[in-house]
Structures are given as C-alpha cells and as structure tokens.
N, C-alpha and C. Protein backbone atom coordinates (compact mmCIF):
# COMPACT_ATOMS: atom_id res chain seq x y z
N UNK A 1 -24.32 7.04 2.63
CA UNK A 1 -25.08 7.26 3.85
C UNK A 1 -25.98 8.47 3.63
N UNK A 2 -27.26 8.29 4.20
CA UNK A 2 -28.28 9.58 3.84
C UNK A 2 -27.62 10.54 4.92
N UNK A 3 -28.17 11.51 4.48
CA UNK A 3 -27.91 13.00 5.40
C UNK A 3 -27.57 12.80 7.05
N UNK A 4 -26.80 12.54 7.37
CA UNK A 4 -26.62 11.91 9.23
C UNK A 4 -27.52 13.20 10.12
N UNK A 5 -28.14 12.65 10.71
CA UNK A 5 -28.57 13.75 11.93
C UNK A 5 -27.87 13.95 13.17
N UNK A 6 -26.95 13.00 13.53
CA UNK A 6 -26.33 13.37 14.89
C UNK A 6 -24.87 13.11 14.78
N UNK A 7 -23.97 13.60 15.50
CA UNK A 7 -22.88 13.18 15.31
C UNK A 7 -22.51 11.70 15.70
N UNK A 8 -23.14 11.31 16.23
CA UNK A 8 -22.74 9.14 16.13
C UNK A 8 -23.16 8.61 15.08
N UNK A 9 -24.12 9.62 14.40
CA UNK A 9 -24.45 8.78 12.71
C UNK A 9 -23.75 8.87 12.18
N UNK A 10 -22.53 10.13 11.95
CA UNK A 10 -21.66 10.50 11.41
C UNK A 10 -20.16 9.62 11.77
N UNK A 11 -19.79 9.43 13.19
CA UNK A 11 -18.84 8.77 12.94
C UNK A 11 -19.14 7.22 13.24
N UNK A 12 -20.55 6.65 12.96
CA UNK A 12 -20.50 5.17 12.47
C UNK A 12 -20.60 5.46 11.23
N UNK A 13 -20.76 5.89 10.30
CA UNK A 13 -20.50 6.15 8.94
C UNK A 13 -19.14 6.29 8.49
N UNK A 14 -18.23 7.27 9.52
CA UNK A 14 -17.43 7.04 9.22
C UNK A 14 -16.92 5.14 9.84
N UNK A 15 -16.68 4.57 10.89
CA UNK A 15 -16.64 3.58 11.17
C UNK A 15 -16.55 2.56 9.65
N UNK A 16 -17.58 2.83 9.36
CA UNK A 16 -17.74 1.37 8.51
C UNK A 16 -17.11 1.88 7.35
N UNK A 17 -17.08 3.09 7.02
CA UNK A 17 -15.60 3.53 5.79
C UNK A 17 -14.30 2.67 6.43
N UNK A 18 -13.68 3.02 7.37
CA UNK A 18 -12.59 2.22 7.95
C UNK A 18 -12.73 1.06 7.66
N UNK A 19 -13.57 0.72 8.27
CA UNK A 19 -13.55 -1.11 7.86
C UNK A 19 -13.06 -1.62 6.56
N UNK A 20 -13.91 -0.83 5.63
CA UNK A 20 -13.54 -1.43 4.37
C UNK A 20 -12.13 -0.95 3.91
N UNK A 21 -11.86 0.57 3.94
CA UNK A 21 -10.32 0.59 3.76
C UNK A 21 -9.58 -0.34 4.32
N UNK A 22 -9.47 -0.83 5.38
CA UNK A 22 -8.72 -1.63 6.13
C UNK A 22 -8.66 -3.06 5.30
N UNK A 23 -10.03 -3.49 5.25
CA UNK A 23 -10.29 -5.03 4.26
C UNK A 23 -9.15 -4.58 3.10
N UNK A 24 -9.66 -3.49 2.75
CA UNK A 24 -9.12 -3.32 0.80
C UNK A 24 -7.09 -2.70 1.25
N UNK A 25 -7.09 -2.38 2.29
CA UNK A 25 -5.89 -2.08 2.63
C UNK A 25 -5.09 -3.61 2.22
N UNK A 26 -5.65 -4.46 3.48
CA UNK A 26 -5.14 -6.16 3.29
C UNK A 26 -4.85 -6.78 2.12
N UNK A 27 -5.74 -6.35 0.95
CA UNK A 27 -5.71 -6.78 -0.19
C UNK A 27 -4.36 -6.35 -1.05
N UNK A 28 -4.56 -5.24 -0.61
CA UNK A 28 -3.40 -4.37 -1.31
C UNK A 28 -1.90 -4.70 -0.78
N UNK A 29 -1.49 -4.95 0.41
CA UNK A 29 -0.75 -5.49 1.16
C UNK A 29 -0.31 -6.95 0.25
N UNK A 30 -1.31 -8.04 0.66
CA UNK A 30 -1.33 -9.09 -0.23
C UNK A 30 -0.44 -8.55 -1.81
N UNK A 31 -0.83 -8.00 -2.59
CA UNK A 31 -0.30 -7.70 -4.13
C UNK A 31 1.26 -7.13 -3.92
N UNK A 32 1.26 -5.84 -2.82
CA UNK A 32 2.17 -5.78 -2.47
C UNK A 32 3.22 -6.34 -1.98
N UNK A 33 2.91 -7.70 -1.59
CA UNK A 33 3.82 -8.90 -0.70
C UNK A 33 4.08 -9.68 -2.47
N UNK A 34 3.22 -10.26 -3.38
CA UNK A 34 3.25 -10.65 -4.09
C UNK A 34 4.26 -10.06 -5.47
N UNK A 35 4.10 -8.62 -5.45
CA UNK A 35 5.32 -8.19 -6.20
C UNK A 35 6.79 -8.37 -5.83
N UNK A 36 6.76 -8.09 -4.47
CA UNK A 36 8.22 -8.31 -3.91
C UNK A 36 8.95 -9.20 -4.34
N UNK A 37 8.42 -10.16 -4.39
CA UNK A 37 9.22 -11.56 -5.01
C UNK A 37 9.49 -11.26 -6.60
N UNK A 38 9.32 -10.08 -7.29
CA UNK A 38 9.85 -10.09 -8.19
C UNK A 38 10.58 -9.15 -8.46
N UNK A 39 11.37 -8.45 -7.39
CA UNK A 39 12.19 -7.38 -6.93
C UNK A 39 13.40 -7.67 -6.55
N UNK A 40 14.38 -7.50 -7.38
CA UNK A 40 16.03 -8.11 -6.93
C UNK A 40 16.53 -7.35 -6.21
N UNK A 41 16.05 -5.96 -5.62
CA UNK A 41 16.96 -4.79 -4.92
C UNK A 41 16.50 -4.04 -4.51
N UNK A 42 16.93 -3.00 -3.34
CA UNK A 42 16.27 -1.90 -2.73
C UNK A 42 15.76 -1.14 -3.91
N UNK A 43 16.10 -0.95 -5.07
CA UNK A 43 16.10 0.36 -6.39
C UNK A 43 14.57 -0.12 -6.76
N UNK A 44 14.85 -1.31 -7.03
CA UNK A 44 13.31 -1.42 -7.32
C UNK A 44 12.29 -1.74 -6.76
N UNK A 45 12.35 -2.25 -5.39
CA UNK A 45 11.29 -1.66 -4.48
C UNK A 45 10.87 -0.38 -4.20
N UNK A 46 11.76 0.42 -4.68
CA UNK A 46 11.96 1.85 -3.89
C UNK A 46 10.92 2.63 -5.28
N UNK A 47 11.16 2.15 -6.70
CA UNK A 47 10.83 2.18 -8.09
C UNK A 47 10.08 3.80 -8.15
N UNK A 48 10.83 4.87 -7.91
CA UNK A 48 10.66 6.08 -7.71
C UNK A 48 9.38 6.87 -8.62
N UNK A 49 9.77 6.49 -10.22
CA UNK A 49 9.32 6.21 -11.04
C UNK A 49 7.94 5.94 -11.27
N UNK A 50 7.62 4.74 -10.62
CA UNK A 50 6.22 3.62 -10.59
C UNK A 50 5.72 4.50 -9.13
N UNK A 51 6.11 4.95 -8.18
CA UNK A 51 5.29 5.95 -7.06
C UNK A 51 4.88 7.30 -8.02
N UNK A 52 5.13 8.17 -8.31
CA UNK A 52 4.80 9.39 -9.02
C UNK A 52 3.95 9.11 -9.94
N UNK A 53 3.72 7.72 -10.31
CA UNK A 53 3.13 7.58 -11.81
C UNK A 53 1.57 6.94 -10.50
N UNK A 54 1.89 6.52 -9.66
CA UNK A 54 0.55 5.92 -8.86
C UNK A 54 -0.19 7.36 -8.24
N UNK A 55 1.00 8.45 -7.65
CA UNK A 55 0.14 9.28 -6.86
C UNK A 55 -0.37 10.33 -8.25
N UNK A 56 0.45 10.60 -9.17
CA UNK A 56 -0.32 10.97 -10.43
C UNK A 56 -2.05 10.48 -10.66
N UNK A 57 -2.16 9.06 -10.60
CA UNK A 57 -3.27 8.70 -10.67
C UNK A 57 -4.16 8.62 -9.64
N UNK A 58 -3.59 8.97 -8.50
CA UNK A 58 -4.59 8.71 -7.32
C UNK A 58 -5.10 10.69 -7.03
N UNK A 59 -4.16 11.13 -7.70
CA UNK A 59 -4.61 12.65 -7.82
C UNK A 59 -6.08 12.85 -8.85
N UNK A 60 -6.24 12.05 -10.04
CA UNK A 60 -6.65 12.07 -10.80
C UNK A 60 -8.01 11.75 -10.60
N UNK A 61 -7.50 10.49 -9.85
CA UNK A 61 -8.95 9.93 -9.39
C UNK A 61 -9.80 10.55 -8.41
N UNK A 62 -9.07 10.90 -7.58
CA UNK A 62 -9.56 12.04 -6.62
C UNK A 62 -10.43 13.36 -6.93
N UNK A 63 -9.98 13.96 -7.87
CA UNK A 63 -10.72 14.93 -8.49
C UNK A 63 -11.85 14.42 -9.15
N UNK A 64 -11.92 13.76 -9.90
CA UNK A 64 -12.97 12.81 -10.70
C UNK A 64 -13.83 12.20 -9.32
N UNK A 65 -13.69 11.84 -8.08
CA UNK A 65 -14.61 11.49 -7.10
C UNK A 65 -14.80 12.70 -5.99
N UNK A 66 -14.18 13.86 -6.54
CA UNK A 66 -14.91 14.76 -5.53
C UNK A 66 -13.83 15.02 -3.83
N UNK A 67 -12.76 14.31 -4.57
CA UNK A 67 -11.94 14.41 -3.01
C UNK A 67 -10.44 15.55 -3.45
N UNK A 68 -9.87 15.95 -2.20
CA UNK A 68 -9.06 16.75 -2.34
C UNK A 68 -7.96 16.37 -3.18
N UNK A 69 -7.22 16.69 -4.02
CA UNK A 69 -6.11 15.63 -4.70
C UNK A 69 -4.49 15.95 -3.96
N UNK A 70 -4.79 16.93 -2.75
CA UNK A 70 -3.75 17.22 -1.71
C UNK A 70 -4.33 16.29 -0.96
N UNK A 71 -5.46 15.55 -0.48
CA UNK A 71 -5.56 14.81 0.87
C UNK A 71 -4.97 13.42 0.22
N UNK A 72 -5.57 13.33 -1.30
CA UNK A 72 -4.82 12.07 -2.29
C UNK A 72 -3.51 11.72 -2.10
N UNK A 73 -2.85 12.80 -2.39
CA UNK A 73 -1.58 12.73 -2.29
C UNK A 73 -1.29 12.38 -0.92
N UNK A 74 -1.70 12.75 0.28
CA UNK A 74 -0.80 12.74 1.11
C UNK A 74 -0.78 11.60 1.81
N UNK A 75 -2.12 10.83 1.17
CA UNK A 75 -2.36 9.91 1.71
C UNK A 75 -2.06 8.63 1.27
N UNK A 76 -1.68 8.59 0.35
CA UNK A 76 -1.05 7.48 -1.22
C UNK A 76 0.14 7.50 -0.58
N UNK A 77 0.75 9.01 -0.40
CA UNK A 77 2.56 8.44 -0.35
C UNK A 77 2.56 8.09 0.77
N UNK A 78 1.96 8.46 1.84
CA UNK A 78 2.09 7.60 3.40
C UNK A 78 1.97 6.68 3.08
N UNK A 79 0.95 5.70 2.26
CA UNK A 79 0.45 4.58 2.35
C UNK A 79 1.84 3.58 1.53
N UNK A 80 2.48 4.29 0.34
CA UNK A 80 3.03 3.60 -0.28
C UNK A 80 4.57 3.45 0.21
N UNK A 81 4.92 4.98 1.44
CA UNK A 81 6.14 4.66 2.25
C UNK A 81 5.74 3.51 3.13
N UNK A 82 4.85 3.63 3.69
CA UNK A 82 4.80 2.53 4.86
C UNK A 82 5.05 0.90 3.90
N UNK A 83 4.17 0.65 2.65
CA UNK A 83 4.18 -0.47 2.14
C UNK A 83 5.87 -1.14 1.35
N UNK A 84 6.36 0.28 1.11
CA UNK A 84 7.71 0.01 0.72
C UNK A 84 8.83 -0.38 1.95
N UNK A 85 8.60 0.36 3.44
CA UNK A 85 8.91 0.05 4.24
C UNK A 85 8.67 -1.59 4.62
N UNK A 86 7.62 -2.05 4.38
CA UNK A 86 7.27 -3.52 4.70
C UNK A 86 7.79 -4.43 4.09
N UNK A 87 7.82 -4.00 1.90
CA UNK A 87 9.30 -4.78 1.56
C UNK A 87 10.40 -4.81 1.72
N UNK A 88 11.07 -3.40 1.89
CA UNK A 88 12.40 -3.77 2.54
C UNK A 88 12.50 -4.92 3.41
N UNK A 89 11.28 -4.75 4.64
CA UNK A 89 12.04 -5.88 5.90
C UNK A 89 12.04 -7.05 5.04
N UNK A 90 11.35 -7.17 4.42
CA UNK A 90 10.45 -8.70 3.99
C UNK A 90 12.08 -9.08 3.00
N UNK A 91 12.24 -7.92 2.65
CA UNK A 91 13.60 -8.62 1.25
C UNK A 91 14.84 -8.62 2.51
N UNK A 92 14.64 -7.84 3.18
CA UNK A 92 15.78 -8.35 4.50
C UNK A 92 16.36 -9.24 4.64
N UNK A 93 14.60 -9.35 5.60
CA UNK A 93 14.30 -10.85 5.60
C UNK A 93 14.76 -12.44 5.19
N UNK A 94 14.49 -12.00 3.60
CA UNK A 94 14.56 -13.24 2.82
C UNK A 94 16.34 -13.34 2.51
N UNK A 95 17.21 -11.95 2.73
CA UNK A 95 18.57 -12.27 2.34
C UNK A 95 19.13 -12.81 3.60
N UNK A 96 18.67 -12.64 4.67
CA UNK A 96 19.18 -13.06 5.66
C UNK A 96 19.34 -14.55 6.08
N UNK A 97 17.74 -15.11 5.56
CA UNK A 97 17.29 -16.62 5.76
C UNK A 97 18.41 -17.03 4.50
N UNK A 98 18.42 -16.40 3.68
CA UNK A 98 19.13 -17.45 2.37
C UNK A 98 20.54 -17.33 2.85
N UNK A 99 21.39 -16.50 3.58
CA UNK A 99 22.98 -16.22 4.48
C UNK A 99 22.87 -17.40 5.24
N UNK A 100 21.65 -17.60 5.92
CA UNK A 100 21.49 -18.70 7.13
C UNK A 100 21.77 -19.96 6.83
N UNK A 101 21.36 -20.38 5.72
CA UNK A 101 20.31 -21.11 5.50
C UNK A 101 21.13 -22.04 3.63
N UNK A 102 21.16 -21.45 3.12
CA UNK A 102 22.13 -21.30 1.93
C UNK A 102 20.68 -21.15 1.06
N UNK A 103 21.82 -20.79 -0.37
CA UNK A 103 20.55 -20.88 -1.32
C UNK A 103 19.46 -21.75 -1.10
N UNK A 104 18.22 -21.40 -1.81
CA UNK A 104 17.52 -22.09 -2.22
C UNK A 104 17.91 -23.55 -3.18
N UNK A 105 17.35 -24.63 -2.62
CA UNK A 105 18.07 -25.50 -3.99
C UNK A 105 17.42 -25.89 -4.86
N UNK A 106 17.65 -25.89 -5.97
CA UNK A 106 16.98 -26.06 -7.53
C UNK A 106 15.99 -27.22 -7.53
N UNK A 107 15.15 -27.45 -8.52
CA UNK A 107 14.45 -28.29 -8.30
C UNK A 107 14.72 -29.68 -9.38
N UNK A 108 15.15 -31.30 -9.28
CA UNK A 108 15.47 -30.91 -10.19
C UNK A 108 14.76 -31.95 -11.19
C-alpha cells in the first residue's frame, strides 16, 4: 500500500491484510486437519519438538521481512496452541465415534 494519508486508508489496508491471513489461515487449518490423521496420540500432536523448530523459523523469517521476531513468536505459538487445540478435539472426536461405533472395518 502507498504511503496512507488518513487513518481509514490505514485501517482498510489493514482490512484487506486480514482477509488474506484469514484465507491463508484456512489453508493452513486444512494441512493441519490433514496431518492429524497421521497422529496416533496426544504426544504427537502436541510434537514439542516440531513447534520450537516452526517458531525458530517463523523468528527467522521475521527478521529477514522486517517484522518483530517477538511479535513472530507470539503470534506462531498462539496460532499453533489454538491449532493443536483443534486436533485434540478432532482426535477426541474420532476415538469416541470409533467407542460408538466400533472399528473401522477393513476393506477387503
């Protein structure tokens, strides 16, 4: 966005930043729903490991684009508690339906 002159240029600028985080949020969500299914347990949803090694890089990247790598951080691990929060339910979820429900049955 060129130089804003008023403050409504400024927060429709910001505006349409949102938007797209939000689109690219969904996306991410999506991959995130898509790994789950290859997660046998809270340990490795939780994958302590694979978070430090993401906000590592989102620090990284941050500096390299000019952004705080404290606003990086703080904003990665919110993002990645809330998304880990969403597999838990989702693997809940799925142990609960399979208690209900019985295994899945083979195909054959």
């Amino acid at each position: 966005m060129a130089d804003p002159k008023s403050l409504p240029e400024v927060r429709a600028g910001i505006d349409a930043i949102d938007a797209d985080l939000v689109r690219l949020l969904a996306e991410r969500q999506a991959l995130v729903r898509a790994a789950a299914r290859f997660k046998a347990d809270e340990q490795a949803v939780r994958a302590p490991a694979r978070v430090e090694q993401v906000v590592a890089s989102a620090r990284e990247r941050a500096v390299a684009a000019g952004l705080s790598p404290v606003v990086a951080e703080a904003v990665w691990r919110a993002m990645i508690s809330a998304f880990i929060d969403l597999e838990l339910a989702e693997q809940a979820g799925r142990a609960t339906e399979r208690a209900v429900n019985g295994a899945p049955r083979q195909a054959r």
